[in-house]
N, C-alpha and C. Protein backbone atom coordinates (compact mmCIF):
# COMPACT_ATOMS: atom_id res chain seq x y z
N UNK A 1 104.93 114.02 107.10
CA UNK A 1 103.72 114.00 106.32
C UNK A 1 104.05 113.67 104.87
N UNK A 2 104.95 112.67 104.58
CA UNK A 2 105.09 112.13 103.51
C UNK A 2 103.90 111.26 102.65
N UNK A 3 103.65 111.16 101.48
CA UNK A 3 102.67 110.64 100.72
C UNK A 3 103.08 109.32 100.44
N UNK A 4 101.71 108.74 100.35
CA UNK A 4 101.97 106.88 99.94
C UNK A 4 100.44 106.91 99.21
N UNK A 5 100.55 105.77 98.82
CA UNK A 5 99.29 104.90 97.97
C UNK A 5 98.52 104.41 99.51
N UNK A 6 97.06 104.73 99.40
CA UNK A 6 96.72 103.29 100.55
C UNK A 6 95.60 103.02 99.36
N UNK A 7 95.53 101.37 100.02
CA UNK A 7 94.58 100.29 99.57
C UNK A 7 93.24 99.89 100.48
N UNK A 8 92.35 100.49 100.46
CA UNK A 8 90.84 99.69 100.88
C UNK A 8 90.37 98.64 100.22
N UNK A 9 90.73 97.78 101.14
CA UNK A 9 89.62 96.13 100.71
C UNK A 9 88.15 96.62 101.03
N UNK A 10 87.65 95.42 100.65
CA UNK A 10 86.28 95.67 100.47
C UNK A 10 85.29 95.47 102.06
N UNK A 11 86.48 94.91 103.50
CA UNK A 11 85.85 94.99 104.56
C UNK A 11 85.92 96.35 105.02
N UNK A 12 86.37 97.21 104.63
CA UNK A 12 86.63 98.63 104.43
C UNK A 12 88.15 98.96 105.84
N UNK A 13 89.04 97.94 105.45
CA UNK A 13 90.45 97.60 106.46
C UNK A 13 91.01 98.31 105.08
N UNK A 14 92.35 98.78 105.19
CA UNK A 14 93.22 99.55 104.46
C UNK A 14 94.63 98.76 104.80
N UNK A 15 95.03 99.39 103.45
CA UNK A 15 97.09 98.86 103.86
C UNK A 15 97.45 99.89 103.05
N UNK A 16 98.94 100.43 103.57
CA UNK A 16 99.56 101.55 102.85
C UNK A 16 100.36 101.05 101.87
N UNK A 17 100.48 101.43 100.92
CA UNK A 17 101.02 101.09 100.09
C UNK A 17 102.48 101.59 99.87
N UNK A 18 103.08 101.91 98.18
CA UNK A 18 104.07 102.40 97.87
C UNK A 18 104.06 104.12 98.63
N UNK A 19 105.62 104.44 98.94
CA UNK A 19 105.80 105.85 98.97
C UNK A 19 105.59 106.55 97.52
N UNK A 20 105.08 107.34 97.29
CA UNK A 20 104.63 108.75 96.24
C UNK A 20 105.35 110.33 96.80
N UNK A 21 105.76 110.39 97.80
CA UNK A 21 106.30 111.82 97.21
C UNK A 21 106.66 112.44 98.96
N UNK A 22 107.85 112.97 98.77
CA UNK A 22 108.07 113.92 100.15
C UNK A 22 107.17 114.96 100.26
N UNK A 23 107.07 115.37 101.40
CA UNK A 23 106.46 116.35 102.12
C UNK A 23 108.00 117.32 102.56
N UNK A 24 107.50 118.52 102.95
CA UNK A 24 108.26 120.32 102.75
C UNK A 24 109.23 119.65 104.20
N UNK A 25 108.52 118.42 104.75
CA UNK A 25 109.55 118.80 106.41
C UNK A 25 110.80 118.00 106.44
N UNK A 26 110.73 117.24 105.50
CA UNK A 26 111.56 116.17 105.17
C UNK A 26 112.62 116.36 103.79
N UNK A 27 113.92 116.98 104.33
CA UNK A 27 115.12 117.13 102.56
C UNK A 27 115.83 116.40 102.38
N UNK A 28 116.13 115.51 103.54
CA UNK A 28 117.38 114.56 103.00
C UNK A 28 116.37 113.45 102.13
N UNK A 29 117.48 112.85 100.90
CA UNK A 29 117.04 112.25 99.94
C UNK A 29 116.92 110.64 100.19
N UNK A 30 116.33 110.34 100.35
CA UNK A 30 116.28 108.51 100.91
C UNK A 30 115.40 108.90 102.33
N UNK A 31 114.82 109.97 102.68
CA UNK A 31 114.17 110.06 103.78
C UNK A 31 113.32 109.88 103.75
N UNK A 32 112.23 109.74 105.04
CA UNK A 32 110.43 110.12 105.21
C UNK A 32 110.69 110.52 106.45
N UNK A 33 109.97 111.24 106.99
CA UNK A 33 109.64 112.06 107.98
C UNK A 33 108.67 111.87 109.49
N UNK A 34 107.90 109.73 108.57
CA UNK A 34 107.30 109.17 109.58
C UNK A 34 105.71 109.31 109.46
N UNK A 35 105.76 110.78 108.99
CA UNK A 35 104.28 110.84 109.04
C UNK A 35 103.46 110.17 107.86
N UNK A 36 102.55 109.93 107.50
CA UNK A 36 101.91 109.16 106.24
C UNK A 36 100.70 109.73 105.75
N UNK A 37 100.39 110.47 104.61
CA UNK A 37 99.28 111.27 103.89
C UNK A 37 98.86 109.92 102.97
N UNK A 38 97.83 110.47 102.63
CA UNK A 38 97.18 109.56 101.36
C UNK A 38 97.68 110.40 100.20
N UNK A 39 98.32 109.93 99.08
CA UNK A 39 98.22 110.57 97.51
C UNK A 39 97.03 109.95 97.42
N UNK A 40 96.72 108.74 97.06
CA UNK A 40 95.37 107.93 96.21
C UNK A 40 94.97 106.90 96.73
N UNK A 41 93.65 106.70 96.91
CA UNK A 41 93.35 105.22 97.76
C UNK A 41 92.67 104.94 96.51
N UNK A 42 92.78 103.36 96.84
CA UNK A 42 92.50 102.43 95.40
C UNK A 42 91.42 101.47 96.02
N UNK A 43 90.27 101.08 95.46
CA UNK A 43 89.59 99.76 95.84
C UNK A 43 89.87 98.49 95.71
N UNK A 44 89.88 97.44 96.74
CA UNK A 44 90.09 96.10 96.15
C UNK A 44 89.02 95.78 96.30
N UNK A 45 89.04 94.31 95.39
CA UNK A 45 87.78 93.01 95.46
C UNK A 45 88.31 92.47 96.84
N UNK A 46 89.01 92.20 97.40
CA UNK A 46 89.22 91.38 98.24
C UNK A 46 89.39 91.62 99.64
N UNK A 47 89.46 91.02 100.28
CA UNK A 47 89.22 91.65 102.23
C UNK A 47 90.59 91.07 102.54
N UNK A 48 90.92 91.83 103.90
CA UNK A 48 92.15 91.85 104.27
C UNK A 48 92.69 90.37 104.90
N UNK A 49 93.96 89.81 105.06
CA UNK A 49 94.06 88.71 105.50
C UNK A 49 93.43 88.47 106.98
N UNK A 50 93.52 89.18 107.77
CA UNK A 50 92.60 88.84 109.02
C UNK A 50 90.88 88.49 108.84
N UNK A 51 90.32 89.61 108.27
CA UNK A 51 89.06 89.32 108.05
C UNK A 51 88.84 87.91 106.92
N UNK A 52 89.92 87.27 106.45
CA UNK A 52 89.49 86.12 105.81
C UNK A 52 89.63 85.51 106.60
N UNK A 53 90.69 85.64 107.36
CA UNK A 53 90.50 84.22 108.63
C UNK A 53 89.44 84.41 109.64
N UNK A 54 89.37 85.79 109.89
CA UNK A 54 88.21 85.39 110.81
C UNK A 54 86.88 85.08 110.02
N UNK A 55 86.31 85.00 108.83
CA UNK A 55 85.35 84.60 108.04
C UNK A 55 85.88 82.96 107.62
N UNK A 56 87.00 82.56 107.45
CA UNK A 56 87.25 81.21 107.83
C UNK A 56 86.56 80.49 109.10
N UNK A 57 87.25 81.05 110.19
CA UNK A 57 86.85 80.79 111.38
C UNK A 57 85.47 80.47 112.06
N UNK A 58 84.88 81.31 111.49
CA UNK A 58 83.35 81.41 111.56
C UNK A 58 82.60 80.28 110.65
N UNK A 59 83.45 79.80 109.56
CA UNK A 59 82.80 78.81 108.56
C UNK A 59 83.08 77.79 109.46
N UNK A 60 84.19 77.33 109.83
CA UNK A 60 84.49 76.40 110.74
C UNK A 60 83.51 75.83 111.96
N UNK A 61 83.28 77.02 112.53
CA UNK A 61 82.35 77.32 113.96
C UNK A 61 80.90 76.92 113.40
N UNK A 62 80.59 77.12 112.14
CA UNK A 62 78.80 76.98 111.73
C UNK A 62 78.78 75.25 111.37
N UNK A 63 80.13 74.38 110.72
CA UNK A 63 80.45 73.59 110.30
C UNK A 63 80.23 72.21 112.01
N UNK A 64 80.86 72.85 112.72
CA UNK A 64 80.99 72.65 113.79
C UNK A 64 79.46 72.14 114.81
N UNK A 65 79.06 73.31 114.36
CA UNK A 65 77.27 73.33 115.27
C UNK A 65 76.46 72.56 114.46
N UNK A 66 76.81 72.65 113.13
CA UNK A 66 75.52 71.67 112.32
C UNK A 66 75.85 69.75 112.45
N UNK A 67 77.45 69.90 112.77
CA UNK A 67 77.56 68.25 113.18
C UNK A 67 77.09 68.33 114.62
N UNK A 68 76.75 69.34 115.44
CA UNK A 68 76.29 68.85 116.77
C UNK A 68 74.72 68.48 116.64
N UNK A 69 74.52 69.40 116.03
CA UNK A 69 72.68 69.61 115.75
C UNK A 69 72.76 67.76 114.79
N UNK A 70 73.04 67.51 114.16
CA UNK A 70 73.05 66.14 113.63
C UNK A 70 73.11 64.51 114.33
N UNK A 71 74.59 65.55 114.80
CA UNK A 71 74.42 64.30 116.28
C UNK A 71 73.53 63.93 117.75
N UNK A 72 73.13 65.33 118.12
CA UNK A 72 71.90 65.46 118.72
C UNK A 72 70.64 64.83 118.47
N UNK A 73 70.81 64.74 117.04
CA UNK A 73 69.58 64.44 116.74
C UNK A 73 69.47 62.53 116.54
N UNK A 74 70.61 62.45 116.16
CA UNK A 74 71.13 60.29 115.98
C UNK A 74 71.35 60.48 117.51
N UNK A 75 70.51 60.89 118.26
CA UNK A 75 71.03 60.65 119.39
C UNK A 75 70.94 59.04 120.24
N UNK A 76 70.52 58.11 119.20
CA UNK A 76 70.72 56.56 119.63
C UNK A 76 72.25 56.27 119.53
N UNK A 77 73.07 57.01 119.06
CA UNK A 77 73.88 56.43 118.76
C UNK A 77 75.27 56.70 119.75
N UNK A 78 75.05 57.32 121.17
CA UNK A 78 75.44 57.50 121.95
C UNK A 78 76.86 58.49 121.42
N UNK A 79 76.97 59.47 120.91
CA UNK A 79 78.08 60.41 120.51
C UNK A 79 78.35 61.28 121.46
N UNK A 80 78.65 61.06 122.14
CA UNK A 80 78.83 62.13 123.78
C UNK A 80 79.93 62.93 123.66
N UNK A 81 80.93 61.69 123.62
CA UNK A 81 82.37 62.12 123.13
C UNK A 81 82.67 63.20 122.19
N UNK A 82 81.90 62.61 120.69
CA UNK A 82 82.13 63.78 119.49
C UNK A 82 81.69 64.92 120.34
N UNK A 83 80.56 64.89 120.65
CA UNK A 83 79.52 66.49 120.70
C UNK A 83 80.79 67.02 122.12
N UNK A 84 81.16 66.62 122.60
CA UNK A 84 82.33 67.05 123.38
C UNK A 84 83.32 67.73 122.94
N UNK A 85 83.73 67.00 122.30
CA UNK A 85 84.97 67.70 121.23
C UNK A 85 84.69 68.74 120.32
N UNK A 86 83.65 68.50 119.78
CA UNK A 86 83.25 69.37 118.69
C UNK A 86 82.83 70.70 119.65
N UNK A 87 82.13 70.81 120.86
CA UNK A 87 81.96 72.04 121.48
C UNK A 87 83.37 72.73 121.94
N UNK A 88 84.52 71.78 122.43
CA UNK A 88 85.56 72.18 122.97
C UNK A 88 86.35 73.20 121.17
N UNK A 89 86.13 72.23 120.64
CA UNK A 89 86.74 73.05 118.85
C UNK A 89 85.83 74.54 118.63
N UNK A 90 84.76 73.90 118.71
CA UNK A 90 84.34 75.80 119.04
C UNK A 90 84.34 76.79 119.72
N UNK A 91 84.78 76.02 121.13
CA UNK A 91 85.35 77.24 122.03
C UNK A 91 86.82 77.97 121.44
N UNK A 92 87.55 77.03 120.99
CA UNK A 92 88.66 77.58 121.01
C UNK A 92 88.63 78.58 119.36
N UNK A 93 87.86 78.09 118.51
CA UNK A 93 87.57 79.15 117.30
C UNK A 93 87.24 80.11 117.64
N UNK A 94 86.06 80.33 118.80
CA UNK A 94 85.82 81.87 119.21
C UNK A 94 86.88 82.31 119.59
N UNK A 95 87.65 81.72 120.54
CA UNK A 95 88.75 82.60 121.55
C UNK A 95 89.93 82.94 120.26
N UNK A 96 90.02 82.57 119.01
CA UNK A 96 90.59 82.98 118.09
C UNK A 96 90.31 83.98 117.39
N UNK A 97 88.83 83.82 117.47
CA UNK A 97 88.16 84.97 116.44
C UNK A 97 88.15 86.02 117.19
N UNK A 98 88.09 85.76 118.69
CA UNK A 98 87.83 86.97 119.67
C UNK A 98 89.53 87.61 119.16
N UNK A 99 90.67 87.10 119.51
CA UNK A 99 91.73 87.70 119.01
C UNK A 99 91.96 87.72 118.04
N UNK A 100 91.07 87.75 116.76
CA UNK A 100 91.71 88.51 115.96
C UNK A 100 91.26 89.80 115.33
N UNK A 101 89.62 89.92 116.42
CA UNK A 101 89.32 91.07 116.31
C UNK A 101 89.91 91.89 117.22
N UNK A 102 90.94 91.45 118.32
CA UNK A 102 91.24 92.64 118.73
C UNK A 102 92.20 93.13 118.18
N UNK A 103 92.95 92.05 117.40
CA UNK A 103 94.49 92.50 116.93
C UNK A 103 93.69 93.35 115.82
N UNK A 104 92.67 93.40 114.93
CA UNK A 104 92.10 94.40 114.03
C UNK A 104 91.75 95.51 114.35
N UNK A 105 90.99 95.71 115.51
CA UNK A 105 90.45 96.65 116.41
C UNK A 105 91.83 97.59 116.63
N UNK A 106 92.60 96.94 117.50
CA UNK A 106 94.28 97.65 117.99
C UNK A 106 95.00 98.70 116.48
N UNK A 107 95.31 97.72 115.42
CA UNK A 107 95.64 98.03 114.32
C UNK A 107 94.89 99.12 113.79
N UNK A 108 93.95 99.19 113.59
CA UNK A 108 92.64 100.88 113.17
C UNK A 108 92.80 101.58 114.27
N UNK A 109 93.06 101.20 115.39
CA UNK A 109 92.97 102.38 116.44
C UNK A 109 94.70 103.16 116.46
N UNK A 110 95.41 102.60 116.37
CA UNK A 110 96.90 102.97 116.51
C UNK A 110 96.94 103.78 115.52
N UNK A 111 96.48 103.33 114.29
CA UNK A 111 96.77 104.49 113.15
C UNK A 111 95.57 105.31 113.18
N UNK A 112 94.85 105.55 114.44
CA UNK A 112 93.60 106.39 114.23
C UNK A 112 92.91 106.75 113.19
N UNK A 113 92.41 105.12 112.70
CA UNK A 113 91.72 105.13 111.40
C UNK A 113 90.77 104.40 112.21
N UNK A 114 89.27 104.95 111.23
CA UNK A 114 88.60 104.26 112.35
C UNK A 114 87.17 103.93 111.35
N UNK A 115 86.60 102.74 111.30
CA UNK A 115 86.17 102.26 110.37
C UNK A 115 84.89 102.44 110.13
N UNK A 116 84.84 103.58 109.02
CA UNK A 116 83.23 104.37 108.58
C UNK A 116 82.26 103.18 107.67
N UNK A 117 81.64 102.88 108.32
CA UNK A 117 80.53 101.65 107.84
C UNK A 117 79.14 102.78 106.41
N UNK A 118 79.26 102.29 105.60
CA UNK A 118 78.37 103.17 104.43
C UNK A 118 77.19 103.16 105.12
């Protein structure tokens, strides 16, 4: 039950920061004990690297549907192909975004932190 800094971004995801101070169970000097307390959590402006990619991802995916909706619509112009591709590119953005909410999901659950929405 050693002390550290943690950091809340603003998707309300955390990272631990620097060590701050032993705990009573732990004497040898260069040790920690494994366990992890909060001394001080700090706010950031910024969201964690996953949640930017998956908010990337999602820009991608909207980027994606508005050239279909476009091409749908020039539909003289026989684009079969694109609107093909462009659906196959959004399948595979979801199946990304789908993993990287689980690798987020996994990560809050392992450290049985679990994410209090205001």
């Amino acid at each position: 039950m050693c002390y550290y800094d943690q950091y809340k971004m603003a998707c309300n995801c955390f990272k631990w920061g620097h060590f701050r101070q032993h705990c009573t169970r732990e004497y040898r000097t260069g040790e920690t004990c494994g366990m992890k307390l909060v001394m001080a959590t700090y706010q950031m402006e910024e969201q964690c690297k996953v949640c930017t990619k998956i908010e990337t991802k999602y820009n991608r995916i909207r980027k994606e549907q508005d050239r279909i909706k476009r091409w749908k619509k020039e539909d003289r112009h026989g684009r079969k192909a694109s609107i093909a591709a462009s659906e196959d590119t959004i399948a595979e953005l979801e199946a990304e975004v789908n993993d990287l909410n689980i690798r987020k999901y996994e990560a809050l659950t392992q450290l049985r932190w679990y994410v209090n929405q205001p």
